[in-house]
N, C-alpha and C. Protein backbone atom coordinates (compact mmCIF):
# COMPACT_ATOMS: atom_id res chain seq x y z
N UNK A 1 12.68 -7.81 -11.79
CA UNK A 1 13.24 -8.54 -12.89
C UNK A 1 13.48 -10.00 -12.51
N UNK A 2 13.71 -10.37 -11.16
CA UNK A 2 14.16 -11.80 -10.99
C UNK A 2 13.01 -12.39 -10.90
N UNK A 3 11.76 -11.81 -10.22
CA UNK A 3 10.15 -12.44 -10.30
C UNK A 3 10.10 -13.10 -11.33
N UNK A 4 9.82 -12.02 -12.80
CA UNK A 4 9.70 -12.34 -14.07
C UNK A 4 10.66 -13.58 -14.63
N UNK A 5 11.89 -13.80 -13.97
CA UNK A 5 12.61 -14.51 -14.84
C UNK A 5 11.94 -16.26 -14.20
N UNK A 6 11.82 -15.68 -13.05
CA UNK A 6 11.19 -17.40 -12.01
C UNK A 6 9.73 -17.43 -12.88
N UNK A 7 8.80 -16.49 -13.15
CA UNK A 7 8.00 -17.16 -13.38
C UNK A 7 7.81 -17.98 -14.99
N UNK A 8 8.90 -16.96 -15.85
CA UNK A 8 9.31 -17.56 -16.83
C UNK A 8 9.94 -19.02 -16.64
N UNK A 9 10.97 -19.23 -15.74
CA UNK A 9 11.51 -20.74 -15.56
C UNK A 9 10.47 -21.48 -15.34
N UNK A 10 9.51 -21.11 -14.21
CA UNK A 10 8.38 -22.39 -13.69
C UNK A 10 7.94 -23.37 -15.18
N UNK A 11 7.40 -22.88 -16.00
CA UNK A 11 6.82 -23.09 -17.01
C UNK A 11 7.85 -24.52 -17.68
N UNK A 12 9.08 -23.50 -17.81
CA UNK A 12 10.06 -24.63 -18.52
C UNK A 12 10.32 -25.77 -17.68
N UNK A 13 10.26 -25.66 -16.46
CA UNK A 13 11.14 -26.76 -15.56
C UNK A 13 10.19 -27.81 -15.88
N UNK A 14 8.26 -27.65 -15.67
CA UNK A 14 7.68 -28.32 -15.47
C UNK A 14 7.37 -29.31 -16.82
N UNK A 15 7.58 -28.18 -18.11
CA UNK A 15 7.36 -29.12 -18.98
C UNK A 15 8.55 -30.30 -19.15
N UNK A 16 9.75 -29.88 -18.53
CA UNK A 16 10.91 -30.71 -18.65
C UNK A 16 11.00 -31.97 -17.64
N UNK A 17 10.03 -31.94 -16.82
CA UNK A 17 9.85 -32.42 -16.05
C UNK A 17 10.29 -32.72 -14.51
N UNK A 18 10.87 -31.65 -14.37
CA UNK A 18 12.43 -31.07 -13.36
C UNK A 18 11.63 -31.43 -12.08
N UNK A 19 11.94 -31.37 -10.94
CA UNK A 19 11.27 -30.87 -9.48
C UNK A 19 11.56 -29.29 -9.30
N UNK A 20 10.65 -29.25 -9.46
CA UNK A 20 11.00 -27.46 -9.29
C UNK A 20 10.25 -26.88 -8.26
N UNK A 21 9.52 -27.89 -7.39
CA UNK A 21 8.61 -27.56 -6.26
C UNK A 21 9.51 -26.47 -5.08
N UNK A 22 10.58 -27.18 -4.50
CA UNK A 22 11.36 -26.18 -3.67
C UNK A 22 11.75 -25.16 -3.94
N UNK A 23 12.53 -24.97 -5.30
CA UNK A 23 13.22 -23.82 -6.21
C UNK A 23 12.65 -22.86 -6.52
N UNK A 24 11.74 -23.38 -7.08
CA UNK A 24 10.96 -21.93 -7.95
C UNK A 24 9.52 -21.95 -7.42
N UNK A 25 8.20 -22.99 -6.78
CA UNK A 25 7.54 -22.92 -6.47
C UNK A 25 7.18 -21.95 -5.32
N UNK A 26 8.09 -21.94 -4.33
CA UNK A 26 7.65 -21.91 -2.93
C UNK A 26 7.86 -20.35 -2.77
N UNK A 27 9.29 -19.94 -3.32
CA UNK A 27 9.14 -18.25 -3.69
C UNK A 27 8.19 -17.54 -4.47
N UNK A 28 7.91 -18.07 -5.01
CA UNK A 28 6.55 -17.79 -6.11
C UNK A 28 5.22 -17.77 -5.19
N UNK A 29 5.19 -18.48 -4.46
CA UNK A 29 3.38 -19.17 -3.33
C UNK A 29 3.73 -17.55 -3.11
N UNK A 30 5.12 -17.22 -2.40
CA UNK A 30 5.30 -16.08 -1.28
C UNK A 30 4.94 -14.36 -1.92
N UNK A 31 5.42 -14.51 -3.45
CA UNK A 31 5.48 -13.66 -3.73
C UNK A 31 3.84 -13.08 -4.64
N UNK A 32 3.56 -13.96 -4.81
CA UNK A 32 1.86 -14.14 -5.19
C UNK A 32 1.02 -14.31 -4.23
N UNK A 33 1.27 -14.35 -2.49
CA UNK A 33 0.36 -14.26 -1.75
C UNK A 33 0.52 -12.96 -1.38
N UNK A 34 1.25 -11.74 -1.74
CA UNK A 34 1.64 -10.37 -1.17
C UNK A 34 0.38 -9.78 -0.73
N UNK A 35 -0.85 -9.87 -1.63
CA UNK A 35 -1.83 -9.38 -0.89
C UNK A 35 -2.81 -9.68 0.32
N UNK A 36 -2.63 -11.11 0.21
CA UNK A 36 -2.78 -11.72 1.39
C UNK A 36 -2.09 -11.38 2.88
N UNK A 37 -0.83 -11.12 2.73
CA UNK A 37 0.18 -10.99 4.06
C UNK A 37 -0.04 -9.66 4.56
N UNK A 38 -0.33 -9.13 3.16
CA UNK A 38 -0.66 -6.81 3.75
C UNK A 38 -1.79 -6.97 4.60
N UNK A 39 -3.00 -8.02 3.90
CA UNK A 39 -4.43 -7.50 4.76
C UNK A 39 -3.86 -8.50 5.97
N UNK A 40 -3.25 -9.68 6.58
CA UNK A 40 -2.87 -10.17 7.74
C UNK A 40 -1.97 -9.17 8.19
N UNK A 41 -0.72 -8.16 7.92
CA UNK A 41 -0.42 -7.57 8.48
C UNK A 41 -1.01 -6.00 9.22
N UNK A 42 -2.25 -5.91 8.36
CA UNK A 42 -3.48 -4.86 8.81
C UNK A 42 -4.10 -5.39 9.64
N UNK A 43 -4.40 -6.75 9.87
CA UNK A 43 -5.35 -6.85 10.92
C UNK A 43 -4.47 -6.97 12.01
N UNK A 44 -3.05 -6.89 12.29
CA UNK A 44 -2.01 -6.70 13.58
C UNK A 44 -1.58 -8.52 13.44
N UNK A 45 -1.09 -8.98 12.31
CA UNK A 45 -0.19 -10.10 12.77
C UNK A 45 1.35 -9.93 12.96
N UNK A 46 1.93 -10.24 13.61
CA UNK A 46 3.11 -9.61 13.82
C UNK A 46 4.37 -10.28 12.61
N UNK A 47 5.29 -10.10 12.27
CA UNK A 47 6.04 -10.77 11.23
C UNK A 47 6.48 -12.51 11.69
N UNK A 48 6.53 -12.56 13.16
CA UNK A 48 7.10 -13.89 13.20
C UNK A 48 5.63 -14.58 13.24
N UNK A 49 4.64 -14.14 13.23
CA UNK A 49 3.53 -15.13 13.11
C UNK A 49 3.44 -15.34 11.46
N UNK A 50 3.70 -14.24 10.51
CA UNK A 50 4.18 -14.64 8.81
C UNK A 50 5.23 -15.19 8.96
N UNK A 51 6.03 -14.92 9.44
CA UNK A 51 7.37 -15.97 9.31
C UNK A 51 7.22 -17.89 9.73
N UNK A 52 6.29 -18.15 10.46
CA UNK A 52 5.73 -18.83 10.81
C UNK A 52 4.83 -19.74 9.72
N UNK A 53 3.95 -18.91 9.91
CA UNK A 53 2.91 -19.61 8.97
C UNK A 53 3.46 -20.18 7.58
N UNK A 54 4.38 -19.35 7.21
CA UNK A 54 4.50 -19.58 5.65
C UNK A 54 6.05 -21.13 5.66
N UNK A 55 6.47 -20.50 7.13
CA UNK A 55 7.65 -21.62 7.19
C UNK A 55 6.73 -23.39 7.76
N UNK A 56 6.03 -23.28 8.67
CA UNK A 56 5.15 -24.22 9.07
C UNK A 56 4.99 -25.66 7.97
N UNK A 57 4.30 -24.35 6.79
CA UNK A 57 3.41 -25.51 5.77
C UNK A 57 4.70 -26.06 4.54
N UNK A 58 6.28 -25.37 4.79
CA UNK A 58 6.89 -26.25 3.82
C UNK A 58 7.84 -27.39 4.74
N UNK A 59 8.18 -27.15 5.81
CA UNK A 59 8.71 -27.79 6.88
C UNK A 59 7.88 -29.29 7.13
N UNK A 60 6.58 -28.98 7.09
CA UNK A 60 5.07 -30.14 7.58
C UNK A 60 5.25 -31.62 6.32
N UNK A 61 5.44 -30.43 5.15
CA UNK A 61 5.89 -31.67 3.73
C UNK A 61 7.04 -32.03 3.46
N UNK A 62 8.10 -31.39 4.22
CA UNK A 62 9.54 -32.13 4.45
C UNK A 62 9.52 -33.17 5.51
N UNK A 63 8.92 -32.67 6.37
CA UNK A 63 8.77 -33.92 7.93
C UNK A 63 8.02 -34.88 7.56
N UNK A 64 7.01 -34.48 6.23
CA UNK A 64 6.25 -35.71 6.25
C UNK A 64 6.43 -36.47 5.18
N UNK A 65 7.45 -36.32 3.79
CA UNK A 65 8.41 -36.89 3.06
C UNK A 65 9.74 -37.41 3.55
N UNK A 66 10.11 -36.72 4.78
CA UNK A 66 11.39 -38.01 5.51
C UNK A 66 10.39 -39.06 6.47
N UNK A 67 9.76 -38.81 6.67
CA UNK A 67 9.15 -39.73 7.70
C UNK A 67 8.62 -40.98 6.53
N UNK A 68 8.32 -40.58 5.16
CA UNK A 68 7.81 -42.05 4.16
C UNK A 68 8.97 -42.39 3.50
N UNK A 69 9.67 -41.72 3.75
CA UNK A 69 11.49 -42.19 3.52
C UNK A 69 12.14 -43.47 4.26
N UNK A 70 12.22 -42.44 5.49
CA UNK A 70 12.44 -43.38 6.42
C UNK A 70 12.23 -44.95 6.77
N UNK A 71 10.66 -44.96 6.56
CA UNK A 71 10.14 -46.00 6.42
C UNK A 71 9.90 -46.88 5.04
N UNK A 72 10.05 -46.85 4.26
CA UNK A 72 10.70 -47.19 2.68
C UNK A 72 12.30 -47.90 2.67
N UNK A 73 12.70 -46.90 3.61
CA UNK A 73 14.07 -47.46 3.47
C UNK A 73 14.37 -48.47 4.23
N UNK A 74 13.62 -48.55 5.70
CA UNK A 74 13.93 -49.89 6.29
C UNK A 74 12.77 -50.92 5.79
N UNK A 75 12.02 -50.54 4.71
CA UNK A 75 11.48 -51.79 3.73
C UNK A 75 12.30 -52.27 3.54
N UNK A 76 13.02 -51.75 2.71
CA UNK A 76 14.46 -51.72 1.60
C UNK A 76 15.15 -52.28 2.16
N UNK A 77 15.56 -52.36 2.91
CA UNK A 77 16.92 -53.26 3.62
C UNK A 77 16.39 -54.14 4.12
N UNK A 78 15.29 -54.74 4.77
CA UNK A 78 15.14 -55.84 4.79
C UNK A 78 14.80 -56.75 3.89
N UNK A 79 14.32 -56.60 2.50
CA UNK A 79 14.52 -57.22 1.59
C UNK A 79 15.40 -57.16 0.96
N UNK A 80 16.46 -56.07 1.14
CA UNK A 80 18.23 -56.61 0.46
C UNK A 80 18.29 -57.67 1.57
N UNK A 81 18.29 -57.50 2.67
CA UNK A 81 19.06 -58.35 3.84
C UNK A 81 18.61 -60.06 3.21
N UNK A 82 17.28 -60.05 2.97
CA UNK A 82 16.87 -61.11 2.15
C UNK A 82 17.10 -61.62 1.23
N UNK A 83 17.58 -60.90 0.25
CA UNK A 83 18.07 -61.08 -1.46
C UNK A 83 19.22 -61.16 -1.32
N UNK A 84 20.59 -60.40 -0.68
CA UNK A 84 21.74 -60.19 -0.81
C UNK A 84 22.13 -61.28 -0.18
N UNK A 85 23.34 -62.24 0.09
CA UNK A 85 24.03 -62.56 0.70
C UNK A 85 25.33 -61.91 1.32
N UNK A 86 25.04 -61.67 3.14
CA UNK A 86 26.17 -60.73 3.77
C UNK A 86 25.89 -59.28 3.16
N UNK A 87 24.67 -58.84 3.07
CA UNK A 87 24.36 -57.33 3.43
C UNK A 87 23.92 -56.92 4.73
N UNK A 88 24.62 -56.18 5.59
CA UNK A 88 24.24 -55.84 6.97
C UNK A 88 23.93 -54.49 6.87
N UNK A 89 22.68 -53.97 6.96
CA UNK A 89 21.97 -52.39 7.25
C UNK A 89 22.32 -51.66 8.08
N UNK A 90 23.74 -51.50 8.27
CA UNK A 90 24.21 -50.56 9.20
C UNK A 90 24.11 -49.45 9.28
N UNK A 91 23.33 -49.03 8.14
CA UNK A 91 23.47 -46.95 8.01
C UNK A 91 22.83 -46.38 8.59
N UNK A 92 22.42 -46.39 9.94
CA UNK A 92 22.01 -45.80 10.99
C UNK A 92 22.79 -44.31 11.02
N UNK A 93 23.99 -44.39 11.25
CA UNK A 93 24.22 -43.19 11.00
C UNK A 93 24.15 -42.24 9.96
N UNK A 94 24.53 -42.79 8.87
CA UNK A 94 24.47 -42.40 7.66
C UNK A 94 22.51 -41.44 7.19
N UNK A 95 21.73 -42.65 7.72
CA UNK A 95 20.47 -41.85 7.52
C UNK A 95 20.01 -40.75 8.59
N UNK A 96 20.69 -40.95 9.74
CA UNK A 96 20.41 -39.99 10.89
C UNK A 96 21.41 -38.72 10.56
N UNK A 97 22.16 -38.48 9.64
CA UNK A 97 23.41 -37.30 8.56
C UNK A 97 22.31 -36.81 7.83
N UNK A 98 21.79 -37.79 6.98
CA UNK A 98 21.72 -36.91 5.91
C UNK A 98 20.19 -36.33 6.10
N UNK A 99 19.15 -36.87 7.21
CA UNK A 99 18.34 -36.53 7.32
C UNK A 99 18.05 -35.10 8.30
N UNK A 100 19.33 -34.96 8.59
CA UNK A 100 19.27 -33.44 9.52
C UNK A 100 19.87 -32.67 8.22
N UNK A 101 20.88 -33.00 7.09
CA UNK A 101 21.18 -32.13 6.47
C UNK A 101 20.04 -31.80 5.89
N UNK A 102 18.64 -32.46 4.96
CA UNK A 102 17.84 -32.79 4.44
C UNK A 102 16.64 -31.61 5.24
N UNK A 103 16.67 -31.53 6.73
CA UNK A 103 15.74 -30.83 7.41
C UNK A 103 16.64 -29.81 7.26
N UNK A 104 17.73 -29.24 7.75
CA UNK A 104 18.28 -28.17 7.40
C UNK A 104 18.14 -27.37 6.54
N UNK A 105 18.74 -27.97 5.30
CA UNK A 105 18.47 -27.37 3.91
C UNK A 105 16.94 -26.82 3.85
N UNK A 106 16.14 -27.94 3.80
CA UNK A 106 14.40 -27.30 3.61
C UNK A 106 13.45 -26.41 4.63
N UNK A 107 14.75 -25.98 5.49
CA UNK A 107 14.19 -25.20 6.55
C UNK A 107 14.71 -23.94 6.07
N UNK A 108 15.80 -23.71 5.45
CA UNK A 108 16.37 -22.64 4.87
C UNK A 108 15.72 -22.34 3.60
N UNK A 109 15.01 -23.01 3.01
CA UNK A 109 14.69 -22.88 1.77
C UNK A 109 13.17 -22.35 1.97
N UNK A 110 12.38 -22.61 3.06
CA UNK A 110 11.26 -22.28 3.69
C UNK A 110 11.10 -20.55 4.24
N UNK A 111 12.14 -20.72 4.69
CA UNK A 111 12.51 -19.62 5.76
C UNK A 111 12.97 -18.40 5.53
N UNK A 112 13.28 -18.72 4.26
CA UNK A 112 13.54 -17.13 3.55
C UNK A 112 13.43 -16.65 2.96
N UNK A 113 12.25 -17.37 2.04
CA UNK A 113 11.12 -16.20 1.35
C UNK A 113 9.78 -15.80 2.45
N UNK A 114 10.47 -16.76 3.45
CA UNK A 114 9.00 -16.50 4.48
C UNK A 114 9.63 -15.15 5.27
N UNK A 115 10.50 -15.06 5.18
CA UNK A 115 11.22 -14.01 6.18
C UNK A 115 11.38 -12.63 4.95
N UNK A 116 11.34 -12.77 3.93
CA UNK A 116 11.08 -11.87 2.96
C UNK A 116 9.42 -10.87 3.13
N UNK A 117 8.68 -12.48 3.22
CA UNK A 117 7.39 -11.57 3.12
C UNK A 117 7.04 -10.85 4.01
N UNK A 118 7.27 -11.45 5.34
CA UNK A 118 7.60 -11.12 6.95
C UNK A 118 7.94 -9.96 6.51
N UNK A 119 8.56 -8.91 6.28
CA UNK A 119 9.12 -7.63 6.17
C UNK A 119 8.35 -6.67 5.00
N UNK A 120 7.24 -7.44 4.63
CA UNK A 120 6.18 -6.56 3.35
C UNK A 120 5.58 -5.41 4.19
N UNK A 121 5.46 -4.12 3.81
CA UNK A 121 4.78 -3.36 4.54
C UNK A 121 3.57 -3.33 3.82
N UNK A 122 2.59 -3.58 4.86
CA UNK A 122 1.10 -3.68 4.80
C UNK A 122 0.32 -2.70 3.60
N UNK A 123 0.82 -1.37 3.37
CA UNK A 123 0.61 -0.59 2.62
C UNK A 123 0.90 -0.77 1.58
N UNK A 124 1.85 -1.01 0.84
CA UNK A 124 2.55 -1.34 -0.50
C UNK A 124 2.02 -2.11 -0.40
N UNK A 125 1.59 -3.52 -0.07
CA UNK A 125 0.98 -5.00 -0.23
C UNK A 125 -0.84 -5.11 -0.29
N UNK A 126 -0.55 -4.09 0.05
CA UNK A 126 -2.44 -3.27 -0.33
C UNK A 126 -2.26 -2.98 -1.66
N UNK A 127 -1.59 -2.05 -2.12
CA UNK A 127 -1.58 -1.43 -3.51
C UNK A 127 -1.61 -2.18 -4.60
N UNK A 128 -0.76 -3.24 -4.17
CA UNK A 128 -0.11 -4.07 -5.52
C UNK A 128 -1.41 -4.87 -5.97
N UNK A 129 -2.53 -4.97 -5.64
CA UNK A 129 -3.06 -5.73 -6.26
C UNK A 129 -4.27 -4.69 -6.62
């Protein structure tokens, strides 16, 4: 029942124009690749190599959206530093906070529909399709 209700939301978020890539996308990749993970778990992959793989490729587009962050933002402050009078770019710390909360969060959000599928038994994940 909760499948059905996500794949019902996807639809709405996108026409609304929402980000719904983390939320509702990424459980969805997991739960629509089920037949995929049964025949990798038939040929002997072990769960942390699914736990892996599936955590890998959302982690790769978080590391590689803070990393054009990162660099955006010290655009950004050097042309306030330019425009503003007496703006000093001190948030060194501030971006080195929120960018571990930022990896945190999207590592958890990665990690546990990947750790869901990780636990599909190969047999049932045969059937379903």
């Amino acid at each position: 029942m909760l499948q059905s209700s996500r794949r019902r939301a996807a639809p709405y978020c996108e026409q609304r124009g929402w980000a719904s890539n983390g939320i509702i996308e990424h459980p969805l990749a997991v739960t629509q690749r089920t037949n995929e993970i049964g025949v990798r778990m038939a040929l002997g992959a072990t769960p942390s190599e699914i736990l892996l793989s599936f955590g890998k490729r959302g982690l790769a587009l978080t590391l590689a959206g803070l990393a054009i962050g990162l660099v955006l933002s010290v655009i950004a402050a050097r042309s306030m530093t330019t425009l503003l009078y007496g703006f000093r770019p001190d948030y060194a710390p501030t971006v080195t906070a929120v960018s571990i909360i930022l990896v945190a969060v999207a590592a958890l959000a990665c990690f546990v529909p990947a750790r869901r599928a990780s636990r599909v038994d190969p047999v049932i994940a045969l059937r379903n399709e």
